[in-house]
C-alpha atoms as a PDB file:
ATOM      1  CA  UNK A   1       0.000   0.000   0.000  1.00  0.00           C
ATOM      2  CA  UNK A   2       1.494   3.286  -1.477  1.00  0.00           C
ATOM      3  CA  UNK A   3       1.393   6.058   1.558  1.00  0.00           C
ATOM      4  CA  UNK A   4      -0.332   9.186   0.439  1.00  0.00           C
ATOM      5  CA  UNK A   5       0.484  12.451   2.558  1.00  0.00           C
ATOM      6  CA  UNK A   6      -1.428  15.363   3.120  1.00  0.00           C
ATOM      7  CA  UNK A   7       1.423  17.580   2.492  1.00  0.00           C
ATOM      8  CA  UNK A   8       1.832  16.195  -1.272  1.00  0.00           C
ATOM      9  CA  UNK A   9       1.904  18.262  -4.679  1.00  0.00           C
ATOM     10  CA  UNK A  10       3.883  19.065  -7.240  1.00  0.00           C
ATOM     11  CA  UNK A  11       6.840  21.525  -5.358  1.00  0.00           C
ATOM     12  CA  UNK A  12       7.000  19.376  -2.505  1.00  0.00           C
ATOM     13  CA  UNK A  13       7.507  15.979  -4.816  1.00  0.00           C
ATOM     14  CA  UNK A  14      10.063  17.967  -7.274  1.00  0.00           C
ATOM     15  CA  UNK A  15      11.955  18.574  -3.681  1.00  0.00           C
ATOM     16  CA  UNK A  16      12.075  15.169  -2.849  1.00  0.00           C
ATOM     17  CA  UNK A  17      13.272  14.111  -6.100  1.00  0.00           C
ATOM     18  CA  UNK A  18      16.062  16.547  -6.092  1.00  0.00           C
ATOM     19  CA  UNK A  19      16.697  15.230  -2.619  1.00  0.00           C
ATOM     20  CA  UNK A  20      17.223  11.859  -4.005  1.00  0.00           C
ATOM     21  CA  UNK A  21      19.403  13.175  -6.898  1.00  0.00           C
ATOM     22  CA  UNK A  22      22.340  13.756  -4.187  1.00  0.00           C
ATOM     23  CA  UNK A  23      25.165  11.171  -4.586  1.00  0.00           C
ATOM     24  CA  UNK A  24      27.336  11.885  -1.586  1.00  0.00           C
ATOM     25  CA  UNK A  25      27.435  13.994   1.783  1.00  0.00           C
ATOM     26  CA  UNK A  26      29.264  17.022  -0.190  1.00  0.00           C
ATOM     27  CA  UNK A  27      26.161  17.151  -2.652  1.00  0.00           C
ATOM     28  CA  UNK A  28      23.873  17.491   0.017  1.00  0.00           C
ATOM     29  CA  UNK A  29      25.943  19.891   2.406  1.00  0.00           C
ATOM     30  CA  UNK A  30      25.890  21.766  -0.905  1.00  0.00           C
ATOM     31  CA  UNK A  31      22.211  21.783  -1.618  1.00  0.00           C
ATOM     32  CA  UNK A  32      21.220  21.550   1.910  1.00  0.00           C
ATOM     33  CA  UNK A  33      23.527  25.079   2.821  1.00  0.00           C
ATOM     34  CA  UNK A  34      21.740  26.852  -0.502  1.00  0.00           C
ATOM     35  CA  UNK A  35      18.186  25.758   0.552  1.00  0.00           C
ATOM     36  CA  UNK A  36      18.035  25.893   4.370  1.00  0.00           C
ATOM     37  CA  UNK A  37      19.160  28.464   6.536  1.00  0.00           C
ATOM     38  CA  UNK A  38      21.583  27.388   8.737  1.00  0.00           C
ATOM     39  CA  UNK A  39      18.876  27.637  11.597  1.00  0.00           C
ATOM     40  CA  UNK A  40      16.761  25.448   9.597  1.00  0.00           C
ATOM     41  CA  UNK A  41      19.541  22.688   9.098  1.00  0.00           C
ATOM     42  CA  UNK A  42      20.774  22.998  12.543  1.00  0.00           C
ATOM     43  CA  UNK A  43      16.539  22.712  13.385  1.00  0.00           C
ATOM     44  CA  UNK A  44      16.551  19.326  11.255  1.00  0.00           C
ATOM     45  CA  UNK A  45      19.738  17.591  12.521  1.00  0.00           C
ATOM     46  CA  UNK A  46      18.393  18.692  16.250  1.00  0.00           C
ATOM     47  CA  UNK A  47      15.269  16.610  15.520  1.00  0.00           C
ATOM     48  CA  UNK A  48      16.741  13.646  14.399  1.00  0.00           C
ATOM     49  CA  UNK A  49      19.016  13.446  17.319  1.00  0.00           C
ATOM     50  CA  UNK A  50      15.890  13.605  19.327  1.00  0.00           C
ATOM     51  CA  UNK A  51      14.269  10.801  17.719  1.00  0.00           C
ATOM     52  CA  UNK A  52      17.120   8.645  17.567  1.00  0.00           C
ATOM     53  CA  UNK A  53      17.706   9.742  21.385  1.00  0.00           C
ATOM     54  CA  UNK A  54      13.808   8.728  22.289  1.00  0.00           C
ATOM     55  CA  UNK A  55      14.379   5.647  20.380  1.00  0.00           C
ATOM     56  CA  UNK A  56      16.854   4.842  23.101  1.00  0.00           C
ATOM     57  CA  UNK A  57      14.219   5.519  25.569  1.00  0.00           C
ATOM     58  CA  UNK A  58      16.798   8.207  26.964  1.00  0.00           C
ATOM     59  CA  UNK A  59      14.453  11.007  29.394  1.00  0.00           C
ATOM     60  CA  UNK A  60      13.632  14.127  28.430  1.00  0.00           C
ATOM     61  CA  UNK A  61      16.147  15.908  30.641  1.00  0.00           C
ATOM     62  CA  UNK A  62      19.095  14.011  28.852  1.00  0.00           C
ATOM     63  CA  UNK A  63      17.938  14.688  25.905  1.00  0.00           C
ATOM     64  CA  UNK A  64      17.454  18.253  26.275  1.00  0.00           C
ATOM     65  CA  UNK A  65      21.555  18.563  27.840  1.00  0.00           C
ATOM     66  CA  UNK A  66      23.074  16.818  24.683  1.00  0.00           C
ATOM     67  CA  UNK A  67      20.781  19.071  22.113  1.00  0.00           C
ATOM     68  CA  UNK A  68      19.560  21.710  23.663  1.00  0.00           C
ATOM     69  CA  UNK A  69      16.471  20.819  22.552  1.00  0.00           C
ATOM     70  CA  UNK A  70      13.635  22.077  24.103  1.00  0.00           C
ATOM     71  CA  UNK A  71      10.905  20.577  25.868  1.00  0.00           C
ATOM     72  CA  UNK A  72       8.566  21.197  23.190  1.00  0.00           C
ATOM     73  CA  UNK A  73      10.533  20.392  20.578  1.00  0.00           C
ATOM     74  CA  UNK A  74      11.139  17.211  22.392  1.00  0.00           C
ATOM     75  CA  UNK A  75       7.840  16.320  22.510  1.00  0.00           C
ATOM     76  CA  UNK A  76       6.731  17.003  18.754  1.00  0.00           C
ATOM     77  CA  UNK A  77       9.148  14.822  18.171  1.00  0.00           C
ATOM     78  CA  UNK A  78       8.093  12.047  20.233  1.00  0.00           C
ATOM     79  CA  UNK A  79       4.717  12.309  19.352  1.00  0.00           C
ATOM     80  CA  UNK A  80       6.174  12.248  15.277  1.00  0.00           C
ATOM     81  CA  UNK A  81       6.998   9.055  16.234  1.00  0.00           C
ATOM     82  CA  UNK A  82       3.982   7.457  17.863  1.00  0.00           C
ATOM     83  CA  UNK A  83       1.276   8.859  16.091  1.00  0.00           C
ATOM     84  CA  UNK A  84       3.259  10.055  12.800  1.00  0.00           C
ATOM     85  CA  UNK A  85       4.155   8.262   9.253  1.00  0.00           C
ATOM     86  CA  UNK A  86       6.865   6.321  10.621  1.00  0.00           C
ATOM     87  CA  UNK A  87       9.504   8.688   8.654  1.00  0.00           C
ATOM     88  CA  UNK A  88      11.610   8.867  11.407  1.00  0.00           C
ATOM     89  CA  UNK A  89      11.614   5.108  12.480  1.00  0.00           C
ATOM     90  CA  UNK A  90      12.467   3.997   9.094  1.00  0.00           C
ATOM     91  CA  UNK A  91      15.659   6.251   8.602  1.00  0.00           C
ATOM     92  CA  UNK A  92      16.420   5.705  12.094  1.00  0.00           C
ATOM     93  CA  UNK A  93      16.343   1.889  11.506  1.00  0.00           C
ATOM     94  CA  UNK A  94      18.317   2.299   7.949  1.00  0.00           C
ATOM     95  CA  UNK A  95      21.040   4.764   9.774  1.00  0.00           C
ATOM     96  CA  UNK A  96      21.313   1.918  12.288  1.00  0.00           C
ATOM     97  CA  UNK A  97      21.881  -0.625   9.636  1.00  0.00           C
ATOM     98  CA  UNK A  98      24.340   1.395   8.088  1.00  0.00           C
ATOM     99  CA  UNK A  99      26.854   1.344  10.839  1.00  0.00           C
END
């Protein structure tokens, strides 16, 4: 079964292909530094961390020292991944594979 999100068109699918155009980790610092702000970046590696942090059933308080997340943040994340698409559990899962 194909997974339709609510957030799909036609910008947001030519981003993800050009997303999954990049070859390497220079192609998407590249990209990534001309698209983003370096807020925004910084906003989107934060989260990650976060998820792979809950993942590890680490506390709130820990996770908020090592990122600096905050609380909020923390729990948008969390909730991403029990009541989201699964987005971050599958990279997460891929990530771990890789190493």
């Amino acid at each position: 079964m194909e997974y339709r999100s609510k957030l799909r068109n036609d910008l947001v699918d030519q981003l993800f292909q050009a997303v999954l155009c990049l070859e390497n980790e220079e192609e998407c610092y590249r990209f990534f530094e001309d698209i983003c702000t370096v807020n925004e970046l910084k906003a989107l590696a934060q989260r990650l961390e976060v998820a792979k942090m809950l993942t590890e059933k680490r506390t709130y308080h820990e996770i908020a020292e090592r990122t600096h997340a905050s609380t909020a943040t923390i729990s948008r994340v969390n909730r991403a991944l029990i009541y989201g698409a699964d987005g971050y559990k599958a990279i997460l899962l891929k990530l771990c594979k890789k190493n």
